[in-house]
C-alpha atoms as a PDB file:
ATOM      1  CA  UNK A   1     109.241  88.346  86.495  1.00  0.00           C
ATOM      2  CA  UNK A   2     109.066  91.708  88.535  1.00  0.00           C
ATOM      3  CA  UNK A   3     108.086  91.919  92.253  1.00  0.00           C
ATOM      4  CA  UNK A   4     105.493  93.137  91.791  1.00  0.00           C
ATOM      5  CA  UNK A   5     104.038  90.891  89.272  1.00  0.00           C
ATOM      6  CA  UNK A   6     105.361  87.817  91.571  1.00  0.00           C
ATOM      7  CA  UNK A   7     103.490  89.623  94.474  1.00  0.00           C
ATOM      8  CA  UNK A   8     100.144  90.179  92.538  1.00  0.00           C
ATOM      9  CA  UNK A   9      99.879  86.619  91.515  1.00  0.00           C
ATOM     10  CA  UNK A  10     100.477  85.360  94.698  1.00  0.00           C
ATOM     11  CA  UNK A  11      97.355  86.809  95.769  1.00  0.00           C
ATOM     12  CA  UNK A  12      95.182  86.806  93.034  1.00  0.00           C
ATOM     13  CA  UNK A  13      92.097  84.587  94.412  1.00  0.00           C
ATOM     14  CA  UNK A  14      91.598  80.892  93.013  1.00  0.00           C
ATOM     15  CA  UNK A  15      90.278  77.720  94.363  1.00  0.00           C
ATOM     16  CA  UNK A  16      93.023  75.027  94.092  1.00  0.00           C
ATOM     17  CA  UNK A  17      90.726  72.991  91.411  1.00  0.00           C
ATOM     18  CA  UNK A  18      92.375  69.707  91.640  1.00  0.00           C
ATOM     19  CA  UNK A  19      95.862  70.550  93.913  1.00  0.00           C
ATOM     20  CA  UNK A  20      94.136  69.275  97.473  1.00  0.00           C
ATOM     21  CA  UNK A  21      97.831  69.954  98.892  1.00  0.00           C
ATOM     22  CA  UNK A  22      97.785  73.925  98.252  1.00  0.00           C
ATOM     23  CA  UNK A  23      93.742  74.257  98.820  1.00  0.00           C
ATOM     24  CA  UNK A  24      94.257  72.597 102.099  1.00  0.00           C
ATOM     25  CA  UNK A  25      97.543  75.066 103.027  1.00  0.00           C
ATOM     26  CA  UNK A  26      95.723  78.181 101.628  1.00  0.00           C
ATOM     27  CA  UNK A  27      92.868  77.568 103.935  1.00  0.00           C
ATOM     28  CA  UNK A  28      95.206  76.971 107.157  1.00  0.00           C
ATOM     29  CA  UNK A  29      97.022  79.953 106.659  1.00  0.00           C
ATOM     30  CA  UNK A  30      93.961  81.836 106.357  1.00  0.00           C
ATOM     31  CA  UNK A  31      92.193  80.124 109.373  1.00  0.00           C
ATOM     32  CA  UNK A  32      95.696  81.191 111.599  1.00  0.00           C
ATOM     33  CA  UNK A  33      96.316  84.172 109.886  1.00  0.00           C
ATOM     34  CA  UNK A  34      93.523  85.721 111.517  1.00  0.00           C
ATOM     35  CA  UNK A  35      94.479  84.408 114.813  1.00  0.00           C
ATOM     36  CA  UNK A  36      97.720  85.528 114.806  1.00  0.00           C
ATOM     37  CA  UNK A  37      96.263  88.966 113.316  1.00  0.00           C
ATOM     38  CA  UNK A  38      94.585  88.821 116.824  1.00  0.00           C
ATOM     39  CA  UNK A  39      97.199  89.086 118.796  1.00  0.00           C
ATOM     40  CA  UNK A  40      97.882  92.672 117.566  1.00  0.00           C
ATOM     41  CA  UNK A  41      94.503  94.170 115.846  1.00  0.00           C
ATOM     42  CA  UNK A  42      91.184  93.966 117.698  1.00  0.00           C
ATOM     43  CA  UNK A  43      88.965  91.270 116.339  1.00  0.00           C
ATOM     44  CA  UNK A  44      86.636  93.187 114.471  1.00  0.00           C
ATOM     45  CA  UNK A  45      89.055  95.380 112.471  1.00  0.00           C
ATOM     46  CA  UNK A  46      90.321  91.918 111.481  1.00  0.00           C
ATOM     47  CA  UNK A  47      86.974  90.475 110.555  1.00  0.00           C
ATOM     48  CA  UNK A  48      85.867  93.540 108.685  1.00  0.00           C
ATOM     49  CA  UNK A  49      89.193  93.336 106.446  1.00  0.00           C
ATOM     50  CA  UNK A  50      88.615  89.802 105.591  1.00  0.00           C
ATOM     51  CA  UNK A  51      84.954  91.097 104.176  1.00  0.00           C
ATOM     52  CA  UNK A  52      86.436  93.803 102.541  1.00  0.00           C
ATOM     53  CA  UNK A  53      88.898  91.968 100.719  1.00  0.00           C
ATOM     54  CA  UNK A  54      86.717  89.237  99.881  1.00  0.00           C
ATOM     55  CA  UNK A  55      84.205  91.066  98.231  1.00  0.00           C
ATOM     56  CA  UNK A  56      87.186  93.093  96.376  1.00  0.00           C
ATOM     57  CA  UNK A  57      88.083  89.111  95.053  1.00  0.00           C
ATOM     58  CA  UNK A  58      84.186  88.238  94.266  1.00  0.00           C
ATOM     59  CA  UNK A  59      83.906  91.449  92.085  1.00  0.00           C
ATOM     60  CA  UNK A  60      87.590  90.282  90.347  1.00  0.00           C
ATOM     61  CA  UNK A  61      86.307  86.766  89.740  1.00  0.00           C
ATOM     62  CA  UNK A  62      83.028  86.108  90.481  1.00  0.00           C
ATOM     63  CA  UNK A  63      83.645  82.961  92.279  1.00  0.00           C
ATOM     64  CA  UNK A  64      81.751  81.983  94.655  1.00  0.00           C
ATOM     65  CA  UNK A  65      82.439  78.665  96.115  1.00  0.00           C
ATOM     66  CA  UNK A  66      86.093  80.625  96.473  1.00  0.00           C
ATOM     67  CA  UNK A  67      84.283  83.496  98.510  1.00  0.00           C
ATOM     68  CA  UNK A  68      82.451  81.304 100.851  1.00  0.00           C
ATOM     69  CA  UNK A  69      85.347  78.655 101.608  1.00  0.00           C
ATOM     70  CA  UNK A  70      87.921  81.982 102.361  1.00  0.00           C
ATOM     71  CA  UNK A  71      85.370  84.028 104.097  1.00  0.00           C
ATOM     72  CA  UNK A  72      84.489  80.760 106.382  1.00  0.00           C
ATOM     73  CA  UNK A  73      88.447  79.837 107.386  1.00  0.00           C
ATOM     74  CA  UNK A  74      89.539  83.321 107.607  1.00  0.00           C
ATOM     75  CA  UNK A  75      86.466  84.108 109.971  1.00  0.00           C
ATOM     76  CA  UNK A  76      87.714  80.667 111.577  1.00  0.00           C
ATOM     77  CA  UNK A  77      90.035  82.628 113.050  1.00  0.00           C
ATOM     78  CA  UNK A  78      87.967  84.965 114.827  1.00  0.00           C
ATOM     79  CA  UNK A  79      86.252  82.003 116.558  1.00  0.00           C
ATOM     80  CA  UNK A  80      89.419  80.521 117.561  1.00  0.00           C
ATOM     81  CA  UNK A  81      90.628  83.793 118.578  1.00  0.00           C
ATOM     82  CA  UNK A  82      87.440  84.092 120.801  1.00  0.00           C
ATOM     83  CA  UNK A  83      87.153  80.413 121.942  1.00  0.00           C
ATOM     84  CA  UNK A  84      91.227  80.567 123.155  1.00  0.00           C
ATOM     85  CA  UNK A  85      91.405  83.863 125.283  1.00  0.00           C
ATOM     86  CA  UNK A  86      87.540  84.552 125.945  1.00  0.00           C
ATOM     87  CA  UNK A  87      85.675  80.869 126.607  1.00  0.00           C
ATOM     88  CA  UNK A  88      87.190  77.332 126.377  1.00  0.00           C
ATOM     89  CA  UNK A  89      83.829  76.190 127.299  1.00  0.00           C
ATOM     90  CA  UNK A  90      83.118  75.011 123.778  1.00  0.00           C
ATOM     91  CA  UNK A  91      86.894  74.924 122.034  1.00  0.00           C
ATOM     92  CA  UNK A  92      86.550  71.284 121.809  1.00  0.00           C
ATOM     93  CA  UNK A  93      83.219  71.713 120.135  1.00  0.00           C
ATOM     94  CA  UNK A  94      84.713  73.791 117.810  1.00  0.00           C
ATOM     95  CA  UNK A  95      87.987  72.554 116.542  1.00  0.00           C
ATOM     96  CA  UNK A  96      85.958  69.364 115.923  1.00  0.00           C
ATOM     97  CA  UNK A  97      83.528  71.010 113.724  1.00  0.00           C
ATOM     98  CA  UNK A  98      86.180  72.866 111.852  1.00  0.00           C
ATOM     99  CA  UNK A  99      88.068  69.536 111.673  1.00  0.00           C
ATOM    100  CA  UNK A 100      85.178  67.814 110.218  1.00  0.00           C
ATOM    101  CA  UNK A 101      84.143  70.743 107.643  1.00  0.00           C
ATOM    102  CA  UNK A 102      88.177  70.651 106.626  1.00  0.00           C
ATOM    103  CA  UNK A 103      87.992  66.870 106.058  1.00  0.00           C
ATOM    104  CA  UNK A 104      84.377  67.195 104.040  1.00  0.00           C
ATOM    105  CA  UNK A 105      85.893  70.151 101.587  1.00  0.00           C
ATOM    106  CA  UNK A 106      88.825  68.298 101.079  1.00  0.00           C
ATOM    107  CA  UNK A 107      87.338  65.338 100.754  1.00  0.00           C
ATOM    108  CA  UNK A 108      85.744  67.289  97.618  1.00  0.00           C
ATOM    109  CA  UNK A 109      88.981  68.352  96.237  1.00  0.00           C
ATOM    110  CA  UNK A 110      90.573  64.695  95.695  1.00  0.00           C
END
């Protein structure tokens, strides 16, 4: 298998149906890729890339229960991102809802 073909299917879009282990790591690394995407590229160029290259998946696969769950942990980030260096008023708040919506979606996938 090429590079390119090994690079393609790694990101070719696709819910996890029944592997709770990879749906759960796909969703942190999208959730702290966009944080750590912070650190170097203003918020919103971040956010708008995530859209963009969501929208390029729905129009690949037309699957949406993928597009929501990405589009929510990858714009996760932001709010972490914006919770962590702007307020920490309601980070607490927060990382409990996103703890609880993890644990509900997962609690889907077993």
């Amino acid at each position: 298998m090429g590079l390119v073909k090994k690079i393609t299917d790694f990101f070719y879009p696709r819910d996890f149906k029944g592997d709770p282990y990879g749906w759960l790591t796909n969703q942190l690394s999208h959730t702290f890729g966009s944080l750590l995407a912070c650190l170097f590229i203003p918020w919103w160029i971040v956010g708008l890339f995530w859209v963009i290259w969501e929208i390029r998946h729905l129009i690949k696969t037309a699957n949406w229960k993928d597009f929501y769950e990405d589009l929510y942990f990858e714009l996760s980030g932001l709010a972490f991102w914006y919770f962590l260096i702007l307020d920490q008023t309601y980070l607490i708040y927060y990382t409990a809802l996103y703890c609880t919506i993890v644990v509900l979606l997962l609690s889907k996938k077993l």
